[in-house]
PDB file of N, CA and C in Angstrom:
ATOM      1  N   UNK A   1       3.274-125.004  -7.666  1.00  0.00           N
ATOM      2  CA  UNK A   1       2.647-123.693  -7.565  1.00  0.00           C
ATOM      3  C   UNK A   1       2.565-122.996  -8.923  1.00  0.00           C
ATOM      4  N   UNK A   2       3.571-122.615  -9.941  1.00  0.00           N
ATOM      5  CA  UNK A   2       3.082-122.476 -10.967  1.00  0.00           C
ATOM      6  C   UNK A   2       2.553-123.301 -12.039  1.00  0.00           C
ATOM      7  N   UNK A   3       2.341-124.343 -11.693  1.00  0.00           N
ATOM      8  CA  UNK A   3       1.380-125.129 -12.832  1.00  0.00           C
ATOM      9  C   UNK A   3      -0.545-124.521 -12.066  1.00  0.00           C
ATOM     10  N   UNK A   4      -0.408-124.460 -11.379  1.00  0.00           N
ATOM     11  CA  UNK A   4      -1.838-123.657 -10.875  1.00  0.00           C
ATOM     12  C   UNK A   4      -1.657-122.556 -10.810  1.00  0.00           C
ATOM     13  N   UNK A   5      -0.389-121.815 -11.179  1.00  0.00           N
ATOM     14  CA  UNK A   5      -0.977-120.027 -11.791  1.00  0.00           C
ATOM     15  C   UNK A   5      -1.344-120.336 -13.458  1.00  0.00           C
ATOM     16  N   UNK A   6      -0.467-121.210 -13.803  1.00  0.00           N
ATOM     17  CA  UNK A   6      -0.593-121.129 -15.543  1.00  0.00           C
ATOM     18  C   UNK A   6      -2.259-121.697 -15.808  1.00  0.00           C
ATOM     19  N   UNK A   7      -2.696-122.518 -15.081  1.00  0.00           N
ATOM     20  CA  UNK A   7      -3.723-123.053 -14.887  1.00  0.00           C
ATOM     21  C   UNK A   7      -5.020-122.044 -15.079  1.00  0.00           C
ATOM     22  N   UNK A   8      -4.936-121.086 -13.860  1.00  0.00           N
ATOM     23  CA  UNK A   8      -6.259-120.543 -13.835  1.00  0.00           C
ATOM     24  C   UNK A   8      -5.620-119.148 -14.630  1.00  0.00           C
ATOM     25  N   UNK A   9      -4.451-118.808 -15.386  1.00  0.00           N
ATOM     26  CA  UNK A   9      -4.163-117.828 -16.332  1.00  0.00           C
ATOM     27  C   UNK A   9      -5.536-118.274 -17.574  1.00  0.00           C
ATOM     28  N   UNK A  10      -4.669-119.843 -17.908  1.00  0.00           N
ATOM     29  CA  UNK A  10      -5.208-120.196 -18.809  1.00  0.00           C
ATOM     30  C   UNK A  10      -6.660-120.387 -18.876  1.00  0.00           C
ATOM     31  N   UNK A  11      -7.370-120.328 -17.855  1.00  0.00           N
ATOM     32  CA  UNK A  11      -9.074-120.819 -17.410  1.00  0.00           C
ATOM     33  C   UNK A  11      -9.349-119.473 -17.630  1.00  0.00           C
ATOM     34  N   UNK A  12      -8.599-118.182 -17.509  1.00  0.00           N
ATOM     35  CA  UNK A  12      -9.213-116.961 -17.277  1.00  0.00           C
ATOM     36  C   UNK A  12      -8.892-116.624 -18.719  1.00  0.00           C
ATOM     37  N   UNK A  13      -8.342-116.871 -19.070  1.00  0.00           N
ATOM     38  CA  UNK A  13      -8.704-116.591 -20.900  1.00  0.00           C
ATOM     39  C   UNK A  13      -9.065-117.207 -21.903  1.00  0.00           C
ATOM     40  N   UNK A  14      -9.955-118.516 -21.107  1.00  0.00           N
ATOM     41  CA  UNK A  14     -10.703-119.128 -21.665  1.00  0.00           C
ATOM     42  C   UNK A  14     -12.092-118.534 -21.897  1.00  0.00           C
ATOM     43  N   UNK A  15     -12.569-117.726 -20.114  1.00  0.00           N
ATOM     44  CA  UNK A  15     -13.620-117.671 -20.264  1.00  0.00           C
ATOM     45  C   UNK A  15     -13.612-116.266 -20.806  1.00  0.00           C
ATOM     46  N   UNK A  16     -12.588-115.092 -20.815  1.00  0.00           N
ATOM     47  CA  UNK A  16     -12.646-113.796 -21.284  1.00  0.00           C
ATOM     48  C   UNK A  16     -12.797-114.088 -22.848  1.00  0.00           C
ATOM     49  N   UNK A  17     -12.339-115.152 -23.814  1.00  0.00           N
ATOM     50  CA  UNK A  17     -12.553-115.271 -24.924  1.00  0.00           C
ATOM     51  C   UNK A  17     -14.325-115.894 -25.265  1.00  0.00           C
ATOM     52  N   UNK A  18     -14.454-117.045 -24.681  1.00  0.00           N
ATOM     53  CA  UNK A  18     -15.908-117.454 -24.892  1.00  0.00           C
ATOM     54  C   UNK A  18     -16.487-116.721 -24.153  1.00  0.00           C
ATOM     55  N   UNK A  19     -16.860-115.512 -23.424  1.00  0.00           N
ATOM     56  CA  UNK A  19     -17.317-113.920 -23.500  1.00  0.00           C
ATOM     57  C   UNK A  19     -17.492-113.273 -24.675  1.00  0.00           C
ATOM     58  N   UNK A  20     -16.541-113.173 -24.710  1.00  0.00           N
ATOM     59  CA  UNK A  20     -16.384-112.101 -26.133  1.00  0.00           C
ATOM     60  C   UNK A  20     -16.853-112.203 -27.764  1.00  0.00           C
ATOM     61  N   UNK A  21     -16.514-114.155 -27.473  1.00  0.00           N
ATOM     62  CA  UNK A  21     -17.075-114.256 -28.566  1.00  0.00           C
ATOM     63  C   UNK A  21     -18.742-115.049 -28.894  1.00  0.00           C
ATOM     64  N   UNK A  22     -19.570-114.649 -27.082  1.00  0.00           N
ATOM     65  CA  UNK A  22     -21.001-114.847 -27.439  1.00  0.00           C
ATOM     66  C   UNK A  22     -21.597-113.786 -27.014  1.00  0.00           C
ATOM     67  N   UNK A  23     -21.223-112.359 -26.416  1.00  0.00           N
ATOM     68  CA  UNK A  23     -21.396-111.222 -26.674  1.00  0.00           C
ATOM     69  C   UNK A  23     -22.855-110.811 -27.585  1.00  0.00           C
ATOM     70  N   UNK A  24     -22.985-111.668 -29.017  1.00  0.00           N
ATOM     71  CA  UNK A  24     -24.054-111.074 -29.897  1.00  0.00           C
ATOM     72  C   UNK A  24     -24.876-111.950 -29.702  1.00  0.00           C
ATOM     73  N   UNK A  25     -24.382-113.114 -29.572  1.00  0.00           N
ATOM     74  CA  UNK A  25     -25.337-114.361 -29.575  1.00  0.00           C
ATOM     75  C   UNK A  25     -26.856-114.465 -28.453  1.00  0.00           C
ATOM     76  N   UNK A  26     -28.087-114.157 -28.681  1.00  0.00           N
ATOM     77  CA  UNK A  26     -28.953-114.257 -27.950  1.00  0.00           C
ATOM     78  C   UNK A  26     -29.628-115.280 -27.959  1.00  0.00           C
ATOM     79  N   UNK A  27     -30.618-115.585 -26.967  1.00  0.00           N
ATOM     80  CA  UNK A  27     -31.486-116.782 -26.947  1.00  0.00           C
ATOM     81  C   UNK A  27     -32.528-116.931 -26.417  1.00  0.00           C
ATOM     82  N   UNK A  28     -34.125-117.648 -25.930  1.00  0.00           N
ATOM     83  CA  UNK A  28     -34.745-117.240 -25.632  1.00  0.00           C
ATOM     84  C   UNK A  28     -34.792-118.283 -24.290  1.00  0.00           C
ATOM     85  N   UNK A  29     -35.209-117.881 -23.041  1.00  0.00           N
ATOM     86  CA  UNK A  29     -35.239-118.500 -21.826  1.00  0.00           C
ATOM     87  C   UNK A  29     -36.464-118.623 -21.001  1.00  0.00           C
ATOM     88  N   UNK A  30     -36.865-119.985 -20.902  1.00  0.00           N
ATOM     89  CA  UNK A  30     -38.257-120.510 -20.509  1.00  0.00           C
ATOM     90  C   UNK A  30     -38.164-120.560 -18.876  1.00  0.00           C
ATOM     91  N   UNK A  31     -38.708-119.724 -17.544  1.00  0.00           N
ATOM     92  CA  UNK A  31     -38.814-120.097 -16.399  1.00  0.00           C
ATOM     93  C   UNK A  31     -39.926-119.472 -16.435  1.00  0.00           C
ATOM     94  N   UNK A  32     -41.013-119.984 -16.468  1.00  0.00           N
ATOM     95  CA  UNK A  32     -42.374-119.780 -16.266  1.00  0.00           C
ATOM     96  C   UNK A  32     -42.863-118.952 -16.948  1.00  0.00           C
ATOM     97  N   UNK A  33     -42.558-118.400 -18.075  1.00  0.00           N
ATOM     98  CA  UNK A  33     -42.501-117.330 -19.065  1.00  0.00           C
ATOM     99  C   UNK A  33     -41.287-117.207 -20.297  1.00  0.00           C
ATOM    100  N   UNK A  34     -41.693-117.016 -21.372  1.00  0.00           N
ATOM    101  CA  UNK A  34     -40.712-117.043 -22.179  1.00  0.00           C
ATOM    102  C   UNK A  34     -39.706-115.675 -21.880  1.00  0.00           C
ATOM    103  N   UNK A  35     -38.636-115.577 -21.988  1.00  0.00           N
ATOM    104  CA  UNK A  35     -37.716-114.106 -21.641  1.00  0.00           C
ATOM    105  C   UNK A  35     -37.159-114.461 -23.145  1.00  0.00           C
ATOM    106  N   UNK A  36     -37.435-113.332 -24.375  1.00  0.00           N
ATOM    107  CA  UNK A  36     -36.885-113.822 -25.499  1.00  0.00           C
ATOM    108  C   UNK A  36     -35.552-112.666 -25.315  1.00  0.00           C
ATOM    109  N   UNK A  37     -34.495-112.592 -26.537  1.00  0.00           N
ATOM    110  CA  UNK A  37     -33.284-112.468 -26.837  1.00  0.00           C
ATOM    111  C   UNK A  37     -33.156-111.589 -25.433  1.00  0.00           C
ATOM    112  N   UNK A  38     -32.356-112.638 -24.854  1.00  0.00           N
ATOM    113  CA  UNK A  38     -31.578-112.642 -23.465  1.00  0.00           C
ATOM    114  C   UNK A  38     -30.192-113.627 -23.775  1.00  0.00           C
ATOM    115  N   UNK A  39     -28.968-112.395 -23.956  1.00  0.00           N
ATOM    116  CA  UNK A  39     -27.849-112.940 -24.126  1.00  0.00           C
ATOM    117  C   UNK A  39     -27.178-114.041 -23.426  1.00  0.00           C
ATOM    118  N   UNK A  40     -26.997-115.167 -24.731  1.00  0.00           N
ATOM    119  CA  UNK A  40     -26.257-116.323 -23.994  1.00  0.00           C
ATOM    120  C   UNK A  40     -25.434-115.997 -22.801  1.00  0.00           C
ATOM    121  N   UNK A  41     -24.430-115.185 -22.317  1.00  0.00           N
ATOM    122  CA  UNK A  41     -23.407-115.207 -21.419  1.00  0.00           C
ATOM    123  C   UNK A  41     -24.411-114.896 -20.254  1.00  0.00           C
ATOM    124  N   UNK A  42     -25.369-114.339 -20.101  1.00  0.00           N
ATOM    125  CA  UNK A  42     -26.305-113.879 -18.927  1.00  0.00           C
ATOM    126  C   UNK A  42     -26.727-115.024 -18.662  1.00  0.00           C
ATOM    127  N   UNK A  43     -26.930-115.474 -19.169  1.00  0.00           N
ATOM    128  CA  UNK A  43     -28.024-116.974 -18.660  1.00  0.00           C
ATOM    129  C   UNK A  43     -26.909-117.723 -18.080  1.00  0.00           C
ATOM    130  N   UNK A  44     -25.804-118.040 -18.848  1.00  0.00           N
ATOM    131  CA  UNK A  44     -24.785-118.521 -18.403  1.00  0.00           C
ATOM    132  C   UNK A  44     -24.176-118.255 -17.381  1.00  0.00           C
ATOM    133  N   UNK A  45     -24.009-117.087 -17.254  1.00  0.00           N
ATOM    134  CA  UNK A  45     -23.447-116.497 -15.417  1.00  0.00           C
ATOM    135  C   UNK A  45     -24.759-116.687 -14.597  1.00  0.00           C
ATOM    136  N   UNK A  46     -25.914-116.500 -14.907  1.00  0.00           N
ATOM    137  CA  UNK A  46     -27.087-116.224 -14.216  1.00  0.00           C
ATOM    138  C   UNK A  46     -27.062-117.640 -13.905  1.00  0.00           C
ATOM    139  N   UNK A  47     -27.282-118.899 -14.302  1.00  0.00           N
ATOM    140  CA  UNK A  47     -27.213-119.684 -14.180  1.00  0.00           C
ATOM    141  C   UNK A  47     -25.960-120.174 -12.899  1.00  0.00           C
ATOM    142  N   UNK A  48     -24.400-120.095 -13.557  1.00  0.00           N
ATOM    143  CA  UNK A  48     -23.425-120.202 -12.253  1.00  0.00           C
ATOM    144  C   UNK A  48     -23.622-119.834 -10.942  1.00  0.00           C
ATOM    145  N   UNK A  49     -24.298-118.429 -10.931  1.00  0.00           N
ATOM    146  CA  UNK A  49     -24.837-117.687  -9.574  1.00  0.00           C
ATOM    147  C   UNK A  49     -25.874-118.256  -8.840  1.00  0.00           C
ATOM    148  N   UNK A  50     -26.921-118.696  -9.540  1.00  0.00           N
ATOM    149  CA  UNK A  50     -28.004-119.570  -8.996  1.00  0.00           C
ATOM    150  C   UNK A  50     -27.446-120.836  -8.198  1.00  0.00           C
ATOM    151  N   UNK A  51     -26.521-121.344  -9.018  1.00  0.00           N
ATOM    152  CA  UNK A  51     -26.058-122.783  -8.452  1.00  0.00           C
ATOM    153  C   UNK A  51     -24.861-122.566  -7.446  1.00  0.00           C
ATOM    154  N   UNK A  52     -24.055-121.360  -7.356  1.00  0.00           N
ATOM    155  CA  UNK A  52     -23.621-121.175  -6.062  1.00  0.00           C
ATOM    156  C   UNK A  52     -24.689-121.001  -4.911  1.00  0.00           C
ATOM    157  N   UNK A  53     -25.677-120.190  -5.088  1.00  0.00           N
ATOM    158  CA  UNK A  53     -26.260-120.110  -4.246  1.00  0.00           C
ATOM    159  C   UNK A  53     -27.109-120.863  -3.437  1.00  0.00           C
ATOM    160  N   UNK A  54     -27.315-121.956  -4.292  1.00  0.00           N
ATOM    161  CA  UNK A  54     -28.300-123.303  -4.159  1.00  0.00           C
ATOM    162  C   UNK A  54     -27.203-123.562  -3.176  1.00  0.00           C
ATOM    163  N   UNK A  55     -25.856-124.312  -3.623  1.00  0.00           N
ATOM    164  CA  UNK A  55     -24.775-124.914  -3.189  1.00  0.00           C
ATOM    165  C   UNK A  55     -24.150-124.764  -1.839  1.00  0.00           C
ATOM    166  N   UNK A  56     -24.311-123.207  -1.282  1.00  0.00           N
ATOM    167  CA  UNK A  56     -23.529-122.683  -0.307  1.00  0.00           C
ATOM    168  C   UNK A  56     -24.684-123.028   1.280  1.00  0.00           C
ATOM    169  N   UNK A  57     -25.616-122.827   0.798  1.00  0.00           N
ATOM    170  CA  UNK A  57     -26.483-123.543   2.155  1.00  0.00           C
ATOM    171  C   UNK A  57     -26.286-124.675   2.440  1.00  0.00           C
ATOM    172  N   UNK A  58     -26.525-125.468   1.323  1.00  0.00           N
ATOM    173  CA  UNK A  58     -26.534-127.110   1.428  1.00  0.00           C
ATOM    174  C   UNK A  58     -24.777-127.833   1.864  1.00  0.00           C
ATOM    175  N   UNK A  59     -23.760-126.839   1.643  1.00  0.00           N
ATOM    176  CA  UNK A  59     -22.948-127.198   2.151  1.00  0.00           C
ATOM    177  C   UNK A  59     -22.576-126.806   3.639  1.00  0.00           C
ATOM    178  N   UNK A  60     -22.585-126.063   3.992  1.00  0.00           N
ATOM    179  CA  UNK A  60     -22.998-125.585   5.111  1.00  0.00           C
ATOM    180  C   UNK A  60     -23.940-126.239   6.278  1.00  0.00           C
ATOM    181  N   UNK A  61     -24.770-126.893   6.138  1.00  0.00           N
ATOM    182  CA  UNK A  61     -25.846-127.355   6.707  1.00  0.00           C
ATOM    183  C   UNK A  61     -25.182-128.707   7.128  1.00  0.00           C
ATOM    184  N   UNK A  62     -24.444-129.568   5.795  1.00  0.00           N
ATOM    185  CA  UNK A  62     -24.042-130.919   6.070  1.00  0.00           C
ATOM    186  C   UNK A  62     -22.741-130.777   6.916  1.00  0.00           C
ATOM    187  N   UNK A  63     -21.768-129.525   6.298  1.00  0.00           N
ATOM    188  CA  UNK A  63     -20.555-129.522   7.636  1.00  0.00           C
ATOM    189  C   UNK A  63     -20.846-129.211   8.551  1.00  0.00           C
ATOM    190  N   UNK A  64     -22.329-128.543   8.892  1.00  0.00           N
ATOM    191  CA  UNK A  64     -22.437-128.126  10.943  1.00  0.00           C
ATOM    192  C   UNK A  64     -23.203-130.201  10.982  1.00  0.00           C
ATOM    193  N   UNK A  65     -23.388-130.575  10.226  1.00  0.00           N
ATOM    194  CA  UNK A  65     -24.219-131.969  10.525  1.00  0.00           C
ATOM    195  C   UNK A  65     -22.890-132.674  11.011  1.00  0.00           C
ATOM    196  N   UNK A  66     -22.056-132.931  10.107  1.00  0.00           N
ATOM    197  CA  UNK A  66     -20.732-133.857  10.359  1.00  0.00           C
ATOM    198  C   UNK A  66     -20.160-133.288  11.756  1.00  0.00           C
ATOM    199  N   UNK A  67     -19.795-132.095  11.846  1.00  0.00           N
ATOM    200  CA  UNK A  67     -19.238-131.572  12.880  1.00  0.00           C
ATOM    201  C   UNK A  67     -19.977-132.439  14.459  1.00  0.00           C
ATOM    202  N   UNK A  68     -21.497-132.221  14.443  1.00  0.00           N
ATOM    203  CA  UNK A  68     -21.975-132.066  15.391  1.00  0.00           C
ATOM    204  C   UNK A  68     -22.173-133.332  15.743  1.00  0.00           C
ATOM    205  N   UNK A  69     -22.026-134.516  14.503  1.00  0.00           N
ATOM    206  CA  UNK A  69     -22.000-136.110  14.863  1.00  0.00           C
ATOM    207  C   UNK A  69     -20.469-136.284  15.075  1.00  0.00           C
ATOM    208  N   UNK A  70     -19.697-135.738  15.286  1.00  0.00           N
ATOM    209  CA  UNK A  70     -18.498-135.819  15.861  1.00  0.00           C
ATOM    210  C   UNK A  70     -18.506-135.583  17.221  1.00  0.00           C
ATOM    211  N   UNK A  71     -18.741-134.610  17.881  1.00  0.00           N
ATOM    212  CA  UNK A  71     -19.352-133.990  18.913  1.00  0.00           C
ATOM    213  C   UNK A  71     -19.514-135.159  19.624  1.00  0.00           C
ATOM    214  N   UNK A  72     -20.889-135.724  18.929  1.00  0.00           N
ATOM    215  CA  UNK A  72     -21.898-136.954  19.545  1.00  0.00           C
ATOM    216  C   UNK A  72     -20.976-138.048  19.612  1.00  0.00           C
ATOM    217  N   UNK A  73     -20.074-138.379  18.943  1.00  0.00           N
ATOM    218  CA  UNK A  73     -18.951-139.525  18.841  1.00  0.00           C
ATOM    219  C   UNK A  73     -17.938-139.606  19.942  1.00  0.00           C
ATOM    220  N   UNK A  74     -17.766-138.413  20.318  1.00  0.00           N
ATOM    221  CA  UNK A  74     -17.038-137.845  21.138  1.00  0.00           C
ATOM    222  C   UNK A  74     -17.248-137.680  22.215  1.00  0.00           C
ATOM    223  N   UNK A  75     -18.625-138.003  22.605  1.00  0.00           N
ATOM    224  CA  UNK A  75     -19.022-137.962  23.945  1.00  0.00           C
ATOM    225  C   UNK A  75     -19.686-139.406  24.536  1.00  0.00           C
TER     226      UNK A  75
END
């Protein structure tokens, strides 16, 4: 148990530092339009958020699938 508090201590001041230190850093971002100086960390979270969101249906969908061929196994 504390090697997984020191763990995500340490993950959480990983990412509060590489924050902080791309803060100035901008860049320009191509989705069907150029979006110019749009800060690295935005794209970067913007990005994480997208791919939870992709992620959380598609998982969802396959555990009511497994579930329900259990069901079928089961009967």
């Amino acid at each position: 148990m504390p090697i997984k508090l020191i763990l995500v201590i340490a993950l959480a001041v990983f990412v509060s530092v590489f924050t902080g230190l791309n803060l100035e850093n901008k860049c320009t971002f191509w989705f069907f339009h150029n979006f110019k100086d749009l800060p690295v960390v935005a794209v970067i979270f913007g990005a994480f958020i997208l791919g939870v969101i992709v992620t959380l249906p598609v998982s969802l969908i396959s555990r009511g699938r497994k579930n329900r061929d259990k069901d079928m196994m089961k009967k």
